[in-house]
PDB file of N, CA and C in Angstrom:
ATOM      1  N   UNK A   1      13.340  46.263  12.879  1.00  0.00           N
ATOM      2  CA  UNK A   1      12.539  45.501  11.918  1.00  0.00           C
ATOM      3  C   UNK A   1      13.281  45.464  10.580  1.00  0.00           C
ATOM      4  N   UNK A   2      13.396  44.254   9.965  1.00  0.00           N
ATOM      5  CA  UNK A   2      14.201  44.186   9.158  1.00  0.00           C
ATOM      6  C   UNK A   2      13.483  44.361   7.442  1.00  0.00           C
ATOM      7  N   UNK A   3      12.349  44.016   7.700  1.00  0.00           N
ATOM      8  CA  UNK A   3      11.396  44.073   6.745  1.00  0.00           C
ATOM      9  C   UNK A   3       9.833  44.536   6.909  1.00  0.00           C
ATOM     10  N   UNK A   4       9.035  45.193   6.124  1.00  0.00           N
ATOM     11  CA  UNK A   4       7.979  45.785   6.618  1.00  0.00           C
ATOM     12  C   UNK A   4       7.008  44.868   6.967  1.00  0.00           C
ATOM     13  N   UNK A   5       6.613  44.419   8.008  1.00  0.00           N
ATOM     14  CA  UNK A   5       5.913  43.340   8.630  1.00  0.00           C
ATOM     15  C   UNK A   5       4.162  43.211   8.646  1.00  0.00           C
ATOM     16  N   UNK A   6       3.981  44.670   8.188  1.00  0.00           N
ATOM     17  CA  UNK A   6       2.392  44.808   7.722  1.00  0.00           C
ATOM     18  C   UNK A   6       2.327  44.620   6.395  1.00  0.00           C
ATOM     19  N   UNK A   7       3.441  44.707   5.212  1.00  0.00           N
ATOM     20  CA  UNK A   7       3.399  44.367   3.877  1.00  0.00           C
ATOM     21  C   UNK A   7       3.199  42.959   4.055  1.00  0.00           C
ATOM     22  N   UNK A   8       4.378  42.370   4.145  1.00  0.00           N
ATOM     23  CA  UNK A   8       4.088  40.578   4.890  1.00  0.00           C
ATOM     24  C   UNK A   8       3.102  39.983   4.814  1.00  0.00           C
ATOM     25  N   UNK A   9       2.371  40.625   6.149  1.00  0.00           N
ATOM     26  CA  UNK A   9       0.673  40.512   6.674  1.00  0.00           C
ATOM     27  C   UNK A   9      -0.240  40.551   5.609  1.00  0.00           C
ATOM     28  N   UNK A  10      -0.367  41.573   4.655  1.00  0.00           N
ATOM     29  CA  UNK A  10      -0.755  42.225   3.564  1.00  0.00           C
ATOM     30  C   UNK A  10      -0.540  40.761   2.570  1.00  0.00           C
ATOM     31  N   UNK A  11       0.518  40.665   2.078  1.00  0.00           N
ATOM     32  CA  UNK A  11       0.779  39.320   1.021  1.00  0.00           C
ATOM     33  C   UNK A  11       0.147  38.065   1.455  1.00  0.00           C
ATOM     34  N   UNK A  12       0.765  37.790   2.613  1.00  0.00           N
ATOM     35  CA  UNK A  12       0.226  36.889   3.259  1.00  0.00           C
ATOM     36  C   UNK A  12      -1.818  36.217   3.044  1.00  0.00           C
ATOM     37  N   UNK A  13      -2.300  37.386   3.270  1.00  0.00           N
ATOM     38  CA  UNK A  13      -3.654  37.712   3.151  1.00  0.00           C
ATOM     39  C   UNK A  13      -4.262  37.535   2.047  1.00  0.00           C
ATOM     40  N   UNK A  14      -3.550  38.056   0.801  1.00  0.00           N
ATOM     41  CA  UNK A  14      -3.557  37.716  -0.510  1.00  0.00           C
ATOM     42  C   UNK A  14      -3.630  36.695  -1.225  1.00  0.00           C
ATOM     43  N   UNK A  15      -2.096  35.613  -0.354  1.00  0.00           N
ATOM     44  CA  UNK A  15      -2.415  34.215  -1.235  1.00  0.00           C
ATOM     45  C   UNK A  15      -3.242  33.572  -0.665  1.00  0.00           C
ATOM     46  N   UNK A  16      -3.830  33.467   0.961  1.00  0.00           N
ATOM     47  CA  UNK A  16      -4.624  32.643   1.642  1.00  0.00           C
ATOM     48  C   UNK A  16      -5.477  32.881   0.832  1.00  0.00           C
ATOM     49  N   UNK A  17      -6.579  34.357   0.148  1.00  0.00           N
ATOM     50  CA  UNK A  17      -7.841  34.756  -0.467  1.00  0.00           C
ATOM     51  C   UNK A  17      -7.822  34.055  -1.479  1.00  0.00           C
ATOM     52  N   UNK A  18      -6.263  33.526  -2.305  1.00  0.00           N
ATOM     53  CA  UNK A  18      -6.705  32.809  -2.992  1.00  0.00           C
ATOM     54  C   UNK A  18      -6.238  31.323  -3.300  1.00  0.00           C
ATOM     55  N   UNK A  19      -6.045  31.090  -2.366  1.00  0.00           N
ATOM     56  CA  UNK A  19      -5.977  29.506  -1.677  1.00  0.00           C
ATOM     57  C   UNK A  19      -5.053  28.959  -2.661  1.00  0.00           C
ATOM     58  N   UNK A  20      -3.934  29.630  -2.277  1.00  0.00           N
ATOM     59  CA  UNK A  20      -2.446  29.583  -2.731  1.00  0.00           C
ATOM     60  C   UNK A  20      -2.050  28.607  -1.376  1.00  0.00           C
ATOM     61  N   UNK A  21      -1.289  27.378  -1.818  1.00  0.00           N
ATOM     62  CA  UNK A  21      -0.283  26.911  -0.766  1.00  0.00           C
ATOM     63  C   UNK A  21       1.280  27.705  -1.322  1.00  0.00           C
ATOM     64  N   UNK A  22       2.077  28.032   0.244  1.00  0.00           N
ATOM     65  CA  UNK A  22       2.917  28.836   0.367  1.00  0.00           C
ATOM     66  C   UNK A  22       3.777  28.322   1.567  1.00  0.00           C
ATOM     67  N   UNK A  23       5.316  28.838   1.341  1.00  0.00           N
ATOM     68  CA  UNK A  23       5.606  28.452   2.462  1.00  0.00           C
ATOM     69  C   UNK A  23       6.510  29.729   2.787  1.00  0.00           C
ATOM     70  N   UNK A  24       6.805  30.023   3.914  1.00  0.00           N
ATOM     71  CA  UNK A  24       7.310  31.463   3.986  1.00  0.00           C
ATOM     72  C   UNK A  24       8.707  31.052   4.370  1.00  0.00           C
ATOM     73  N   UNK A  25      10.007  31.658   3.778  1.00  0.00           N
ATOM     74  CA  UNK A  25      11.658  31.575   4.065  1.00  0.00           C
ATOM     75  C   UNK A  25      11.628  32.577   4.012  1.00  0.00           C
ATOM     76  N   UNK A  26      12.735  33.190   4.895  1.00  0.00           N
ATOM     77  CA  UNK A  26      13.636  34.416   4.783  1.00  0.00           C
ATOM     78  C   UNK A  26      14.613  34.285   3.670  1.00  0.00           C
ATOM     79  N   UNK A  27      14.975  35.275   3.314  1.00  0.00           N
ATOM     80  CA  UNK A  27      15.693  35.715   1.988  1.00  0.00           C
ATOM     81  C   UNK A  27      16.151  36.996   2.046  1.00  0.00           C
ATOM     82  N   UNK A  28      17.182  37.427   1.249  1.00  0.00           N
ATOM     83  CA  UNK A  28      17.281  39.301   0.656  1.00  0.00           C
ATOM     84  C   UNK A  28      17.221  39.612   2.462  1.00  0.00           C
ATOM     85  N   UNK A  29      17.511  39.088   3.242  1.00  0.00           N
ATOM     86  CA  UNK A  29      17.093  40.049   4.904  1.00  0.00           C
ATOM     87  C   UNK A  29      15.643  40.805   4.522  1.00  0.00           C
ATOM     88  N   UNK A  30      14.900  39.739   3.771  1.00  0.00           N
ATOM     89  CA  UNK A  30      12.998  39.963   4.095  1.00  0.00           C
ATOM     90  C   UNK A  30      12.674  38.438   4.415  1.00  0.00           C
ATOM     91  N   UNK A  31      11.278  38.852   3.975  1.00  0.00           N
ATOM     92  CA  UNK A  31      10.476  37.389   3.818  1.00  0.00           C
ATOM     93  C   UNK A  31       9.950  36.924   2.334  1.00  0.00           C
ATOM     94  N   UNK A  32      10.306  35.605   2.112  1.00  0.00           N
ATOM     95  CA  UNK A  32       9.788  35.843   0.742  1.00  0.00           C
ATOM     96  C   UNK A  32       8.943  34.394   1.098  1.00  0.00           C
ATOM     97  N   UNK A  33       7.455  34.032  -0.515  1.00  0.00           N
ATOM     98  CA  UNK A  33       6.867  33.656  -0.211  1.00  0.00           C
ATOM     99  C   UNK A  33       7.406  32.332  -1.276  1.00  0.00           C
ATOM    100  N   UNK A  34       7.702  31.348  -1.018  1.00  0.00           N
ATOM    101  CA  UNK A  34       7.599  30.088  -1.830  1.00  0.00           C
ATOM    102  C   UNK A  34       6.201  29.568  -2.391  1.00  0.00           C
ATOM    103  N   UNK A  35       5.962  29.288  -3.871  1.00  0.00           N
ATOM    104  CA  UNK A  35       5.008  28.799  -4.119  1.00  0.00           C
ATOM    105  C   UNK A  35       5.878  27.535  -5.207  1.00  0.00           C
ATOM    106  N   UNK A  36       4.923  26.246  -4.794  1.00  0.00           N
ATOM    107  CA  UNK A  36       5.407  25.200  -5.929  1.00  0.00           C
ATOM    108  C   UNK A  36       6.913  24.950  -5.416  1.00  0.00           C
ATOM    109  N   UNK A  37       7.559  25.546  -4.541  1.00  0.00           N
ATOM    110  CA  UNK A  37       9.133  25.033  -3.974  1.00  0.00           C
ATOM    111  C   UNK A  37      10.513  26.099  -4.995  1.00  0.00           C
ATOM    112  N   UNK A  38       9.310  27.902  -5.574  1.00  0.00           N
ATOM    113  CA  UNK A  38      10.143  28.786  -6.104  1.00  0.00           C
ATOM    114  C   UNK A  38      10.106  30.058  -5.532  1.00  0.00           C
ATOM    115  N   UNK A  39      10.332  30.910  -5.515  1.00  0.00           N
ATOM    116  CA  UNK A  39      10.045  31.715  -5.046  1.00  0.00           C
ATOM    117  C   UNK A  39       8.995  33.086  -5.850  1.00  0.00           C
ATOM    118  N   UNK A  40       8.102  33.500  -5.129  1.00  0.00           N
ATOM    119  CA  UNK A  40       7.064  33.674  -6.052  1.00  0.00           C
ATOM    120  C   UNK A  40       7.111  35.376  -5.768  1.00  0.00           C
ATOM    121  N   UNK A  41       7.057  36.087  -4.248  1.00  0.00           N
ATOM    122  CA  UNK A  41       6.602  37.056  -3.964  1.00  0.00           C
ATOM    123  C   UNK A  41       7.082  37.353  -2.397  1.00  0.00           C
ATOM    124  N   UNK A  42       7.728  39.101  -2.489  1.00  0.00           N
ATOM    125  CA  UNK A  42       8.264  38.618  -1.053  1.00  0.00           C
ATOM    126  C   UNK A  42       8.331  40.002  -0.588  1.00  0.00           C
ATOM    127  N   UNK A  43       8.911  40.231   0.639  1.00  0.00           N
ATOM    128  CA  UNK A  43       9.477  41.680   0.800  1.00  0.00           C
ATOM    129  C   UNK A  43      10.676  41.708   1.615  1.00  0.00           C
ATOM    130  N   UNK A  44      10.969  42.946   0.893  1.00  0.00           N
ATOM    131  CA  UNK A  44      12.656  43.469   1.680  1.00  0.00           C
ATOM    132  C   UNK A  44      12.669  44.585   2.253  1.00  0.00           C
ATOM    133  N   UNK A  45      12.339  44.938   3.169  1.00  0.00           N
ATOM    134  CA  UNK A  45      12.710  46.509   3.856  1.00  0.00           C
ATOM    135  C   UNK A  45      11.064  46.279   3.906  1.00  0.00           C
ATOM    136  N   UNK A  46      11.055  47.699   2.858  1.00  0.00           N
ATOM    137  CA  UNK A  46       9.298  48.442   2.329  1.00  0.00           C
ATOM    138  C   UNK A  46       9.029  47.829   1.375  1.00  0.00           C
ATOM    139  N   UNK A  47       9.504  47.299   0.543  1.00  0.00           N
ATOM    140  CA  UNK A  47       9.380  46.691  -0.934  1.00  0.00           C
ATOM    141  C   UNK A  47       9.036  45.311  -0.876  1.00  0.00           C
ATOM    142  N   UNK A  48       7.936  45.703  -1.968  1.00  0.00           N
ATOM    143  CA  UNK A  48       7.447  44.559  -2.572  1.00  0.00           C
ATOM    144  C   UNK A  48       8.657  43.621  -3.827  1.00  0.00           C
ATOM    145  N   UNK A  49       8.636  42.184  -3.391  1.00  0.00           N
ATOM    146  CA  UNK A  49       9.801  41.523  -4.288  1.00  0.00           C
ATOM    147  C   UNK A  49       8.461  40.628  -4.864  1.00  0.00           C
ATOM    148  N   UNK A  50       8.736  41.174  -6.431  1.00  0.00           N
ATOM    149  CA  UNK A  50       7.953  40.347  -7.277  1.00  0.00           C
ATOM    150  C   UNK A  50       8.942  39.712  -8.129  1.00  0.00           C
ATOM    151  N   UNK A  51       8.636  38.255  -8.795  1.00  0.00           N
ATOM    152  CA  UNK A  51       9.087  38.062  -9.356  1.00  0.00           C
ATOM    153  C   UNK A  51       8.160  37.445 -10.711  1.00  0.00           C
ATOM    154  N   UNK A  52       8.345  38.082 -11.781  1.00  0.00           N
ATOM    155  CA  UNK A  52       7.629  38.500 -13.370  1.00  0.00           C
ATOM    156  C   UNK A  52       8.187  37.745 -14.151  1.00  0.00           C
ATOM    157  N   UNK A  53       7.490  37.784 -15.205  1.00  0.00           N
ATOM    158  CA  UNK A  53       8.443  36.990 -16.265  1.00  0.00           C
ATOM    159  C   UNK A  53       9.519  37.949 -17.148  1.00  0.00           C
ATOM    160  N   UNK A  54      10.354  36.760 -17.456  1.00  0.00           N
ATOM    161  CA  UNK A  54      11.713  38.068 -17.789  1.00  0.00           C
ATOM    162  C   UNK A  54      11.979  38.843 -19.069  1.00  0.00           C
ATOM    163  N   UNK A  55      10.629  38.319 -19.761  1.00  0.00           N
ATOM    164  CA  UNK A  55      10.400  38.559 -20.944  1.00  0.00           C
ATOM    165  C   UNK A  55       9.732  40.000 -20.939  1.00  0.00           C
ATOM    166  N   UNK A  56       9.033  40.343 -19.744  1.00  0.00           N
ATOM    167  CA  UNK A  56       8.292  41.530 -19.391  1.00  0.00           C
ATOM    168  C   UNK A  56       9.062  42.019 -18.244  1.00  0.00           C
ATOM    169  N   UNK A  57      10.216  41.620 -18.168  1.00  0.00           N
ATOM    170  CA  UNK A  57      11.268  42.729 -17.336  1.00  0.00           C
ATOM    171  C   UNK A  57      11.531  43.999 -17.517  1.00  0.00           C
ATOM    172  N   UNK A  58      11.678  44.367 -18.713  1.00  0.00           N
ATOM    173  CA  UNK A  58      12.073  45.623 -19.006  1.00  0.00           C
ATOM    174  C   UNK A  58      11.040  46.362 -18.863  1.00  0.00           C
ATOM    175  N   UNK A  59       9.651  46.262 -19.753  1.00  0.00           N
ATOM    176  CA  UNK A  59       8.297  46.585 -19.867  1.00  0.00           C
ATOM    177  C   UNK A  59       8.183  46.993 -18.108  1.00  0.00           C
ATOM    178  N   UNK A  60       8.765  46.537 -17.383  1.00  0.00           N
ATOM    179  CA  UNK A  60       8.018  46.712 -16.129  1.00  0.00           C
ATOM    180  C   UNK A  60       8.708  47.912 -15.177  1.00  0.00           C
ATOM    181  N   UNK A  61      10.193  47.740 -15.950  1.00  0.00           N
ATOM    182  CA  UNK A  61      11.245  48.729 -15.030  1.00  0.00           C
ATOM    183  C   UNK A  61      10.391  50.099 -15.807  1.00  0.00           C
ATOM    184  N   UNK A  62      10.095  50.321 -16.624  1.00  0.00           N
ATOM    185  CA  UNK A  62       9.375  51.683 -17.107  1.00  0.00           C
ATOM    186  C   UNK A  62       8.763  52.683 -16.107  1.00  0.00           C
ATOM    187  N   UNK A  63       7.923  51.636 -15.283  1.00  0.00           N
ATOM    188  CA  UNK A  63       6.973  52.702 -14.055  1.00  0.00           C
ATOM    189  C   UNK A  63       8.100  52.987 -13.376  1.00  0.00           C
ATOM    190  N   UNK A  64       7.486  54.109 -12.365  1.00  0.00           N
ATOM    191  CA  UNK A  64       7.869  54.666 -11.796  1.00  0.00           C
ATOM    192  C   UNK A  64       8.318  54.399 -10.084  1.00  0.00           C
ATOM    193  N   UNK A  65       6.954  53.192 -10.209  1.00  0.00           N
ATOM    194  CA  UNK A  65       7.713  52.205  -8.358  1.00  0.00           C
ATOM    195  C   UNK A  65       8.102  51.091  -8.696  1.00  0.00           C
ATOM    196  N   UNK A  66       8.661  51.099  -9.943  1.00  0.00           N
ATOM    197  CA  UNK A  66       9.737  49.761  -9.928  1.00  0.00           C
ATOM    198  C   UNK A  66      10.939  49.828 -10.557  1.00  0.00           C
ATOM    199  N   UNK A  67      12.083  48.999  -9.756  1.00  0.00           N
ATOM    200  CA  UNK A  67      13.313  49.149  -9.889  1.00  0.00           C
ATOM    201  C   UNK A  67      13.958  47.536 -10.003  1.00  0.00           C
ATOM    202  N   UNK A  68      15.095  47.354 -10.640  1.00  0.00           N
ATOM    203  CA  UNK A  68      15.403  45.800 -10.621  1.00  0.00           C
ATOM    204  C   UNK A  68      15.612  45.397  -9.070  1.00  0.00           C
ATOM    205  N   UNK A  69      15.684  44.309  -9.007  1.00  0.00           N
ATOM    206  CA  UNK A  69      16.435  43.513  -7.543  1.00  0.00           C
ATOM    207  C   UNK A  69      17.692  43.529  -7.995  1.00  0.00           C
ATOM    208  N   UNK A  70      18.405  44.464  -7.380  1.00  0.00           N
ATOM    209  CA  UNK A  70      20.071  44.359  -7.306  1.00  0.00           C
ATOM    210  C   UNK A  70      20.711  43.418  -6.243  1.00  0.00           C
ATOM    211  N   UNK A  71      21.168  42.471  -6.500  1.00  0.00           N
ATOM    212  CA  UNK A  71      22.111  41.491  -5.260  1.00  0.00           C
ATOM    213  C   UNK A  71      23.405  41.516  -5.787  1.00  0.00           C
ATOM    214  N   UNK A  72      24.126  42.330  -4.618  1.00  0.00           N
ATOM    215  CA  UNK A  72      25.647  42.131  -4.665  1.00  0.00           C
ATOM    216  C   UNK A  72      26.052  42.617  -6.381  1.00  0.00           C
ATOM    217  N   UNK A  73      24.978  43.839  -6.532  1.00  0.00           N
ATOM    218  CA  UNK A  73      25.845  44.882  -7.827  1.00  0.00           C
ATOM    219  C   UNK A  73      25.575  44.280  -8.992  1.00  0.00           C
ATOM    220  N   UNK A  74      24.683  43.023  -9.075  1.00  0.00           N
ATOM    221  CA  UNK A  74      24.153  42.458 -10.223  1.00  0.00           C
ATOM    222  C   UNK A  74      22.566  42.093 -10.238  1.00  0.00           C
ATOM    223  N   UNK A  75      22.122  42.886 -11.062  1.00  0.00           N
ATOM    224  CA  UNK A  75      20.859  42.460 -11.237  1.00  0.00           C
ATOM    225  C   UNK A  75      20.129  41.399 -11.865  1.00  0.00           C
ATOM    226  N   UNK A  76      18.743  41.049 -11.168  1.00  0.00           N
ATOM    227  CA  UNK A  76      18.605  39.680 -11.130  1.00  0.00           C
ATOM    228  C   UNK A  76      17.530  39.886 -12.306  1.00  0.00           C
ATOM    229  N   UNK A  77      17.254  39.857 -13.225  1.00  0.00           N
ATOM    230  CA  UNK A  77      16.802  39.708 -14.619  1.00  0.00           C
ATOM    231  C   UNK A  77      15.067  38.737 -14.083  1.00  0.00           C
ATOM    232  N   UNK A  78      14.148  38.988 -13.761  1.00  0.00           N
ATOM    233  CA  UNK A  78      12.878  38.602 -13.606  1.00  0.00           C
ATOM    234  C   UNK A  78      12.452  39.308 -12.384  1.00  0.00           C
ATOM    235  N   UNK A  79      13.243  39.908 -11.390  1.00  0.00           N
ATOM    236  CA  UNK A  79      12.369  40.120 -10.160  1.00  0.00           C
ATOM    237  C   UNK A  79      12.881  41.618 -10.359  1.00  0.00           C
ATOM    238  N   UNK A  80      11.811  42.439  -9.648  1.00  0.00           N
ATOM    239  CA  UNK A  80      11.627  43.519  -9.493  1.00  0.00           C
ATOM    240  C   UNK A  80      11.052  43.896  -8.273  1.00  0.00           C
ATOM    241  N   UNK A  81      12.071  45.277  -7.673  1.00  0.00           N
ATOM    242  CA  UNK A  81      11.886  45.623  -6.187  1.00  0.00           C
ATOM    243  C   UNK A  81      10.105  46.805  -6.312  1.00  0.00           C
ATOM    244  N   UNK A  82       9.222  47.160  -5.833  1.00  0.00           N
ATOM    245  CA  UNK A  82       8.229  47.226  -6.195  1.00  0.00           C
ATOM    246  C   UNK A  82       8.140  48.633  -5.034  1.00  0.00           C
ATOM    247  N   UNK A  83       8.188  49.699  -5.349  1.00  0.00           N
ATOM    248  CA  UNK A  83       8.046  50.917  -3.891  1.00  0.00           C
ATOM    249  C   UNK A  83       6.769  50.237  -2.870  1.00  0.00           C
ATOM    250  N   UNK A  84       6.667  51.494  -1.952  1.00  0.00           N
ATOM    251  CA  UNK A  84       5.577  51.279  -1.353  1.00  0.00           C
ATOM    252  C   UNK A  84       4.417  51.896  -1.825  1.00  0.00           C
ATOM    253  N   UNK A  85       4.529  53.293  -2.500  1.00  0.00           N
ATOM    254  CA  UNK A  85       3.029  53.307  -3.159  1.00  0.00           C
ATOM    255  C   UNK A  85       2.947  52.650  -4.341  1.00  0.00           C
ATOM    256  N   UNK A  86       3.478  51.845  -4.987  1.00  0.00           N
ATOM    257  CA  UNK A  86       2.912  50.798  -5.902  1.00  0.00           C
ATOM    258  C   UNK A  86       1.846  49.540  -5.277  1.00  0.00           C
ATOM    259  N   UNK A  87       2.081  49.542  -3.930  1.00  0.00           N
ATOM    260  CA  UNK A  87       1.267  48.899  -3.683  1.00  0.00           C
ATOM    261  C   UNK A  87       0.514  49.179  -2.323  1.00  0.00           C
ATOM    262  N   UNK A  88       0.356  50.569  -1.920  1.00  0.00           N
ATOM    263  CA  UNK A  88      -0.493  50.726  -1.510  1.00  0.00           C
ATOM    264  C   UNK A  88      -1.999  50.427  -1.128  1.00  0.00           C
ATOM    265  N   UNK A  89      -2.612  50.768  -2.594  1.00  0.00           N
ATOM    266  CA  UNK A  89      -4.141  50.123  -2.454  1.00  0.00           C
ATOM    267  C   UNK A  89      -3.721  48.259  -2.249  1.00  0.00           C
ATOM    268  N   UNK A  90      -4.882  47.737  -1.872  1.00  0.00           N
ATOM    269  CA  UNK A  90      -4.660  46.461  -1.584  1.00  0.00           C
ATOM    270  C   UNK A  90      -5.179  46.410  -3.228  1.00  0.00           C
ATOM    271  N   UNK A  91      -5.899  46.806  -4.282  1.00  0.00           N
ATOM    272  CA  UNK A  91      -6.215  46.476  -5.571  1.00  0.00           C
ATOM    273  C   UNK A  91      -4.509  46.398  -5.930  1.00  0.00           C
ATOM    274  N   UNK A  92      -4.026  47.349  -6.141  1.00  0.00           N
ATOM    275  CA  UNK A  92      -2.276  47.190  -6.823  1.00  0.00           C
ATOM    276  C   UNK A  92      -1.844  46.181  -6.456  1.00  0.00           C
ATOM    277  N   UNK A  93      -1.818  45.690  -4.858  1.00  0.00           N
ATOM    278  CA  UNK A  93      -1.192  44.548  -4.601  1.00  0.00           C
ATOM    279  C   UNK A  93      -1.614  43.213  -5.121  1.00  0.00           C
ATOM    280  N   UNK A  94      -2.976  43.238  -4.921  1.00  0.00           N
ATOM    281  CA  UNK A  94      -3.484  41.736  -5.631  1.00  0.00           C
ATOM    282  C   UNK A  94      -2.533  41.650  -7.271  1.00  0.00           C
ATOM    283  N   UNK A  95      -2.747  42.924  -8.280  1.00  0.00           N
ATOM    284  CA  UNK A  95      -1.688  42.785  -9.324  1.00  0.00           C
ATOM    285  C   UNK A  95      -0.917  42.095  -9.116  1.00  0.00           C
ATOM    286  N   UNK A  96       0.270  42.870  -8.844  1.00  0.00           N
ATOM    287  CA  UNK A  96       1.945  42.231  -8.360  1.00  0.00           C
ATOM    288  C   UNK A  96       1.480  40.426  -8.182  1.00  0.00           C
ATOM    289  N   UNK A  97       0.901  40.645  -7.071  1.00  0.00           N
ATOM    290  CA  UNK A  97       1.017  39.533  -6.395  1.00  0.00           C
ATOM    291  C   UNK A  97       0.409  38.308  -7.502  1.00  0.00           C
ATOM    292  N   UNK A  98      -0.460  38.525  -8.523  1.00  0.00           N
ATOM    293  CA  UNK A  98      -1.105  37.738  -9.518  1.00  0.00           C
ATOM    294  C   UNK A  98      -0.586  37.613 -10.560  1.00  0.00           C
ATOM    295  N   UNK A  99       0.618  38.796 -10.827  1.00  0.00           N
ATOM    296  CA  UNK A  99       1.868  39.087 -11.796  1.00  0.00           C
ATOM    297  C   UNK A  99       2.905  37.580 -11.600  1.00  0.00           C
ATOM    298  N   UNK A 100       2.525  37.536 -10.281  1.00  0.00           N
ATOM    299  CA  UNK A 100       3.666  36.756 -10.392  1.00  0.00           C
ATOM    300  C   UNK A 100       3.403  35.173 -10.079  1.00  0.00           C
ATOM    301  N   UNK A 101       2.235  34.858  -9.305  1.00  0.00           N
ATOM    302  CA  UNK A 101       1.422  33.952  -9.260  1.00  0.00           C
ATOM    303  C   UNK A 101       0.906  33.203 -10.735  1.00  0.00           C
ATOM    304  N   UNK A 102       1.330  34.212 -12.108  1.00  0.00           N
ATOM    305  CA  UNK A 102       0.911  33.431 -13.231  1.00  0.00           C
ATOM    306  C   UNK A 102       2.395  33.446 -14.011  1.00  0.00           C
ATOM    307  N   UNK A 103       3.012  33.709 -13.565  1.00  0.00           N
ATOM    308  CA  UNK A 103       4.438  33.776 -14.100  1.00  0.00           C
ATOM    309  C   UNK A 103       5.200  32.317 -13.330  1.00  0.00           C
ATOM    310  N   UNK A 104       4.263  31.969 -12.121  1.00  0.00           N
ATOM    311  CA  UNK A 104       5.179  31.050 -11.374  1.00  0.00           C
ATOM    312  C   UNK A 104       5.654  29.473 -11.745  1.00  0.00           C
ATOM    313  N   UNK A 105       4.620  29.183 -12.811  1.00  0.00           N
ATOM    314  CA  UNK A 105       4.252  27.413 -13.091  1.00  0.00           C
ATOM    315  C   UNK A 105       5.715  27.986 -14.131  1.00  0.00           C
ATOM    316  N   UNK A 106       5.907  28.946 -15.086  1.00  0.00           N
ATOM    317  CA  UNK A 106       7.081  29.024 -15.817  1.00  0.00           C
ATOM    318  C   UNK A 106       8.038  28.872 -15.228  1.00  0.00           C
ATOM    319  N   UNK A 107       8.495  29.604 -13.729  1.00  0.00           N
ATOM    320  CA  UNK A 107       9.640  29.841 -13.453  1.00  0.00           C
ATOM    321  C   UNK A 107      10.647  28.249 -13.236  1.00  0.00           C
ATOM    322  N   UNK A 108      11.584  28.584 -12.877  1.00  0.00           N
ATOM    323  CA  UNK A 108      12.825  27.662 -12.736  1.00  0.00           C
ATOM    324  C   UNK A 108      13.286  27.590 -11.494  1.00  0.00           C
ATOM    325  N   UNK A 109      12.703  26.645 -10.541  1.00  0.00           N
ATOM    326  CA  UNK A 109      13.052  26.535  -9.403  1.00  0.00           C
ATOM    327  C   UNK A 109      14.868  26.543  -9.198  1.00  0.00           C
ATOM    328  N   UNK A 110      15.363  26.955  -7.709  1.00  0.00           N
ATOM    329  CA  UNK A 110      16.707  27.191  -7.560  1.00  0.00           C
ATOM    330  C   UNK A 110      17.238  25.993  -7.481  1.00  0.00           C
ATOM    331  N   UNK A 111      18.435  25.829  -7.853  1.00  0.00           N
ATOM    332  CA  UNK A 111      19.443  24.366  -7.301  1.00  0.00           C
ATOM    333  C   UNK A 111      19.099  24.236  -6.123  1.00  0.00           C
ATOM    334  N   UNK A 112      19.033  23.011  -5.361  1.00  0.00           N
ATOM    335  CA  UNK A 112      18.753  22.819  -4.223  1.00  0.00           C
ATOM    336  C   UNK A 112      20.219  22.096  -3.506  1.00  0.00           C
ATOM    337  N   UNK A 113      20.799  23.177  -2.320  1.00  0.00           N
ATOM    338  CA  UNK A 113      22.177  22.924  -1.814  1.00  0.00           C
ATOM    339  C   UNK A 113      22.249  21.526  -1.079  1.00  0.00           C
ATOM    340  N   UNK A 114      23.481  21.165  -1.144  1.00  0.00           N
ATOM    341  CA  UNK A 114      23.579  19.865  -0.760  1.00  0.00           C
ATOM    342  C   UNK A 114      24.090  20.470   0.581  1.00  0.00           C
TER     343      UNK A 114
END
């Protein structure tokens, strides 16, 4: 298993409750969740992949179950890898997951490859 597949399930559950359209791609060797055609919320391994605004990046690396998204030795400045007891309770998760759900109309969708 390449990614935790009951977290998934878990997110998954989350945006349907709140009648989020989504589309699910693989990414990072997880699943991440597209909202609006960006990427909003996902997982890699055990971890929750949120992505925050980058203005409250730092503010966020402070706790203790969150760490940047490192790709290839450079960190990605808005998303943050999220442990597993950060989101344990399904209350923590709705957070994250609403963290980033109001951060999303800001974000900057990716170049789209030719």
């Amino acid at each position: 298993m390449a990614y935790d597949e009951h977290l998934a399930y878990r997110i998954k559950t989350v945006l349907q409750e709140k009648n989020v359209f989504f589309v699910e791609k693989k990414m990072f060797g997880g699943l991440c969740y597209m909202v609006n055609d960006k990427l909003c919320v996902g997982v890699m391994k055990n971890e929750l992949i949120a992505r925050i605004d980058p203005e409250e990046f730092e503010e966020y690396l402070k706790q203790d179950e969150c760490e940047p998204l490192d790709k290839s030795g450079r960190s990605m400045k808005g998303f943050v890898l999220v442990d597993p007891i950060g989101v344990d309770m399904d209350s923590d998760l709705e957070k994250w997951v609403q963290l980033c759900l109001d951060f999303n109309p800001k974000a900057k969708a990716s170049k789209k490859k030719k």
